[in-house]
C-alpha atoms as a PDB file:
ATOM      1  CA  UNK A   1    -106.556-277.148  75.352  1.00  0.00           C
ATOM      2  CA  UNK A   2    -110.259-278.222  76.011  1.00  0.00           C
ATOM      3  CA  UNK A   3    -112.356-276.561  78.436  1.00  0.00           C
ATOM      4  CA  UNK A   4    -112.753-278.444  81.090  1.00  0.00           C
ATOM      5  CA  UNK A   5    -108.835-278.587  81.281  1.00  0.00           C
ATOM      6  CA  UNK A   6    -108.840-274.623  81.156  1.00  0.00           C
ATOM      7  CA  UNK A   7    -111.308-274.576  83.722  1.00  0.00           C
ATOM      8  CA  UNK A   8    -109.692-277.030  85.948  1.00  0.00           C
ATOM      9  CA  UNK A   9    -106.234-274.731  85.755  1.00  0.00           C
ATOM     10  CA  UNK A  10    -108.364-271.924  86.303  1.00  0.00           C
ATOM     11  CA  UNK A  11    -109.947-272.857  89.335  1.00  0.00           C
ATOM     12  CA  UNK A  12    -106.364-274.826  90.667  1.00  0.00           C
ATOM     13  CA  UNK A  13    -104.905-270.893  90.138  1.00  0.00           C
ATOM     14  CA  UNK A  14    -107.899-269.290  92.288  1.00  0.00           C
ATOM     15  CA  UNK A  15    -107.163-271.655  95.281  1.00  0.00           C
ATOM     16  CA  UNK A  16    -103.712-271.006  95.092  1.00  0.00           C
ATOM     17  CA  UNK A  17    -103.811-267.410  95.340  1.00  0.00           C
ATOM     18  CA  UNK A  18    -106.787-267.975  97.896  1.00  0.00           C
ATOM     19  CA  UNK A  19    -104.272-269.566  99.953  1.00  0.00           C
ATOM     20  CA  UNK A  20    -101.295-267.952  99.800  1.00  0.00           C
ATOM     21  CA  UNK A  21    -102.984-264.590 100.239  1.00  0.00           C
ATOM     22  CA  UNK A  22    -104.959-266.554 103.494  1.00  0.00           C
ATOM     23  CA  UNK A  23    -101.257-267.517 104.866  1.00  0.00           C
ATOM     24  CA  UNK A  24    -100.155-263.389 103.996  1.00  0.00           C
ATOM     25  CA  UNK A  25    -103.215-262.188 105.911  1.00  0.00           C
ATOM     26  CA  UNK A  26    -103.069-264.066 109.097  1.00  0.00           C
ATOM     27  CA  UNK A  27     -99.174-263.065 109.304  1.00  0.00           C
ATOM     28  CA  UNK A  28    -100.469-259.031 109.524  1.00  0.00           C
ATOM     29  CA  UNK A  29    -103.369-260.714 112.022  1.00  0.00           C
ATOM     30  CA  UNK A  30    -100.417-262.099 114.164  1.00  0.00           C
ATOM     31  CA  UNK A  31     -98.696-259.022 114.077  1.00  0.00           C
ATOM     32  CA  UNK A  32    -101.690-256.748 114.848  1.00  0.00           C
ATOM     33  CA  UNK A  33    -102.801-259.326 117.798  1.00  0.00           C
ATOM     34  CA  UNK A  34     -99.548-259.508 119.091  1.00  0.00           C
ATOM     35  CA  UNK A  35     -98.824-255.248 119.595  1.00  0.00           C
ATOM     36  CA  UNK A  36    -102.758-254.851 120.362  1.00  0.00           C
ATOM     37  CA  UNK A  37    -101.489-257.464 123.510  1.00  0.00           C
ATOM     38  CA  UNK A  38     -98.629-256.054 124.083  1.00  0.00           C
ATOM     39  CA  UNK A  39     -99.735-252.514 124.438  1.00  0.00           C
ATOM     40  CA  UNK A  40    -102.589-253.710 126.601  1.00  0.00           C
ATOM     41  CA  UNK A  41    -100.083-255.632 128.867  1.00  0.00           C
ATOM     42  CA  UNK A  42    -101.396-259.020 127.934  1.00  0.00           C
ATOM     43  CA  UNK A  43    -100.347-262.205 126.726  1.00  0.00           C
ATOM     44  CA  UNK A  44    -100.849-263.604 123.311  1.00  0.00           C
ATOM     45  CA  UNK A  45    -100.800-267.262 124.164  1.00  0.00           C
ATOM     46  CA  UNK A  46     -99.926-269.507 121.319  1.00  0.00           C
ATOM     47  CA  UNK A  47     -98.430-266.459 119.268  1.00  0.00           C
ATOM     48  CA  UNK A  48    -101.294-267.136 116.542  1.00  0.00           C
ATOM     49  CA  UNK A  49    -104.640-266.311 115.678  1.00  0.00           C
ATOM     50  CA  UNK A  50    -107.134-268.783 113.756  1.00  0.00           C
ATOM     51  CA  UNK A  51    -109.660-268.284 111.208  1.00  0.00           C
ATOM     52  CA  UNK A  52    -113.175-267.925 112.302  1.00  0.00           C
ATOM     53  CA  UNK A  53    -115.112-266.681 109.477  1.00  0.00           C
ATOM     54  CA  UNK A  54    -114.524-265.532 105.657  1.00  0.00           C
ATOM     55  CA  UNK A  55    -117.017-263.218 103.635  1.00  0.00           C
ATOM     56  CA  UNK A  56    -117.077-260.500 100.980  1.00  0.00           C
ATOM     57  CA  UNK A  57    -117.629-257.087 102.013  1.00  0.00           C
ATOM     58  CA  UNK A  58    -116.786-253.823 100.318  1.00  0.00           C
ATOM     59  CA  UNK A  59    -114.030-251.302 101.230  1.00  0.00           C
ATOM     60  CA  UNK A  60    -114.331-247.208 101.873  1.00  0.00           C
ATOM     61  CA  UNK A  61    -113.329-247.086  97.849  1.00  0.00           C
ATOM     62  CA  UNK A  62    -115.998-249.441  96.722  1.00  0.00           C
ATOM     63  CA  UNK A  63    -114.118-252.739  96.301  1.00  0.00           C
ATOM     64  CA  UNK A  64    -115.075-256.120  96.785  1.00  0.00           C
ATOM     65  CA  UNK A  65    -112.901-257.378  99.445  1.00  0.00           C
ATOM     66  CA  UNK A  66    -112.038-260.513 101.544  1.00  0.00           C
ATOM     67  CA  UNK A  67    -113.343-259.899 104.849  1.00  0.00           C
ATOM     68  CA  UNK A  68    -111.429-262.079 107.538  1.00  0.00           C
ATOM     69  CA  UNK A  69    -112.706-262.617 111.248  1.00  0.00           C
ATOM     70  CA  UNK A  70    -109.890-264.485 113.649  1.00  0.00           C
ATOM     71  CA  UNK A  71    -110.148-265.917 116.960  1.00  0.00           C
ATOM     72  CA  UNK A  72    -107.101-265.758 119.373  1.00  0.00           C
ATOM     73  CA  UNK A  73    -106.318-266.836 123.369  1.00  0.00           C
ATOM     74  CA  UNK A  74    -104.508-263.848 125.466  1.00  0.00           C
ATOM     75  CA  UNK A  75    -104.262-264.100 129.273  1.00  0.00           C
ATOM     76  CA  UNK A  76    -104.265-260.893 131.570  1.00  0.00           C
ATOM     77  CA  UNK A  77    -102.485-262.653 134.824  1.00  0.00           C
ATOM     78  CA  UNK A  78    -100.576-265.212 133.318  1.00  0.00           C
ATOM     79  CA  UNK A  79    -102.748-268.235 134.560  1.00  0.00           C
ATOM     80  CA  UNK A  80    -106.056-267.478 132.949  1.00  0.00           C
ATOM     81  CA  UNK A  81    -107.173-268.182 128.866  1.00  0.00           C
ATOM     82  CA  UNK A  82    -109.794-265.075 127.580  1.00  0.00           C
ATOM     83  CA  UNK A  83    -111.008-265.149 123.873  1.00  0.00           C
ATOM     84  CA  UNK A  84    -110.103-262.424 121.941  1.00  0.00           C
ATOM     85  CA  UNK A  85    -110.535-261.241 117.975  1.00  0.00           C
ATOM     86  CA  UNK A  86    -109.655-259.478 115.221  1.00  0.00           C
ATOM     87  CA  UNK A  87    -111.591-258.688 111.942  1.00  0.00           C
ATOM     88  CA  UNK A  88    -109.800-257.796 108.454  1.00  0.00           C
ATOM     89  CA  UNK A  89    -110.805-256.512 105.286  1.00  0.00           C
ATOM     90  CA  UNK A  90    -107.753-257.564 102.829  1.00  0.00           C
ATOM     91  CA  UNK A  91    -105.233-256.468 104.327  1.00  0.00           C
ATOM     92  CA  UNK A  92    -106.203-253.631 107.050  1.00  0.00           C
ATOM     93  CA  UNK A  93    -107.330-254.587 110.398  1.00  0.00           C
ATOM     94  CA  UNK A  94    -110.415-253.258 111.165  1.00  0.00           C
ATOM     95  CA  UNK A  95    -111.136-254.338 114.866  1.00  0.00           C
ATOM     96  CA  UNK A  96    -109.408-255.392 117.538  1.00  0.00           C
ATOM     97  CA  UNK A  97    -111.456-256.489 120.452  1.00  0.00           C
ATOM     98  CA  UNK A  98    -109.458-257.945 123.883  1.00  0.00           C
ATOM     99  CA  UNK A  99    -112.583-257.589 125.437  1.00  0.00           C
ATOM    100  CA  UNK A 100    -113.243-256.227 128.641  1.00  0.00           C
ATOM    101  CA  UNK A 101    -110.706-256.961 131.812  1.00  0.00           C
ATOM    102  CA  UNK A 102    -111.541-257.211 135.705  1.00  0.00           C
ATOM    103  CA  UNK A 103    -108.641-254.310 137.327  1.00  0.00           C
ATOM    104  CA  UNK A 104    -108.169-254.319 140.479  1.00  0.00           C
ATOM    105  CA  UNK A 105    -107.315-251.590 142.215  1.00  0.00           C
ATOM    106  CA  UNK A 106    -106.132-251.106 146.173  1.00  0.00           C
ATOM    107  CA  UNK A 107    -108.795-249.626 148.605  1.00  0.00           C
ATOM    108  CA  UNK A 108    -107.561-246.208 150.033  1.00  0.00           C
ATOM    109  CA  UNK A 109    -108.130-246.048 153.333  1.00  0.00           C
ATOM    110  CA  UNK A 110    -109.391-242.974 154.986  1.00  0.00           C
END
């Protein structure tokens, strides 16, 4: 086979895995957003998060990594939309951030 061809399969075979490793990694961020909401008592609206940024970064051991930042919509009272994320490098989540939430409390009275 010439090169080009070999090159062509080669790069065809990158994207592939690119993707289907993409679709693997934003299952675990749908599953990490949806029990960080859940334990906070919020909403994942949606049920998905969406891609807002791919890099390479380096692991604890050394490795080069994919490093994955997603954006998702949660609500805290059931008629509101707040902007949350999630960063991952392969397949760990890093960060969570639900960022921060009014509470309101009752006044005690005295």
């Amino acid at each position: 086979m010439p090169t080009p061809e070999l090159v062509g399969l080669a790069l065809l075979g990158a994207l592939a895995w690119l993707w289907y490793d993409s679709v693997h990694v934003r299952e675990i961020g749908i599953r990490a957003a949806k029990a960080a909401c859940r334990a906070d008592e919020l909403q994942l609206l949606d049920d998905t998060v969406a891609i807002a940024s791919l890099s390479l970064a380096r692991d604890d051991e050394g490795r080069l990594r994919l490093r994955r930042a997603y954006g998702f919509d949660y609500s805290d009272t059931g008629d509101n939309r707040r902007r949350g994320s999630l960063v991952m490098l392969g397949e760990e989540v890093l960060v969570i951030n639900t960022g921060p939430r009014l509470v309101v409390t009752k006044p005690t009275l005295h």
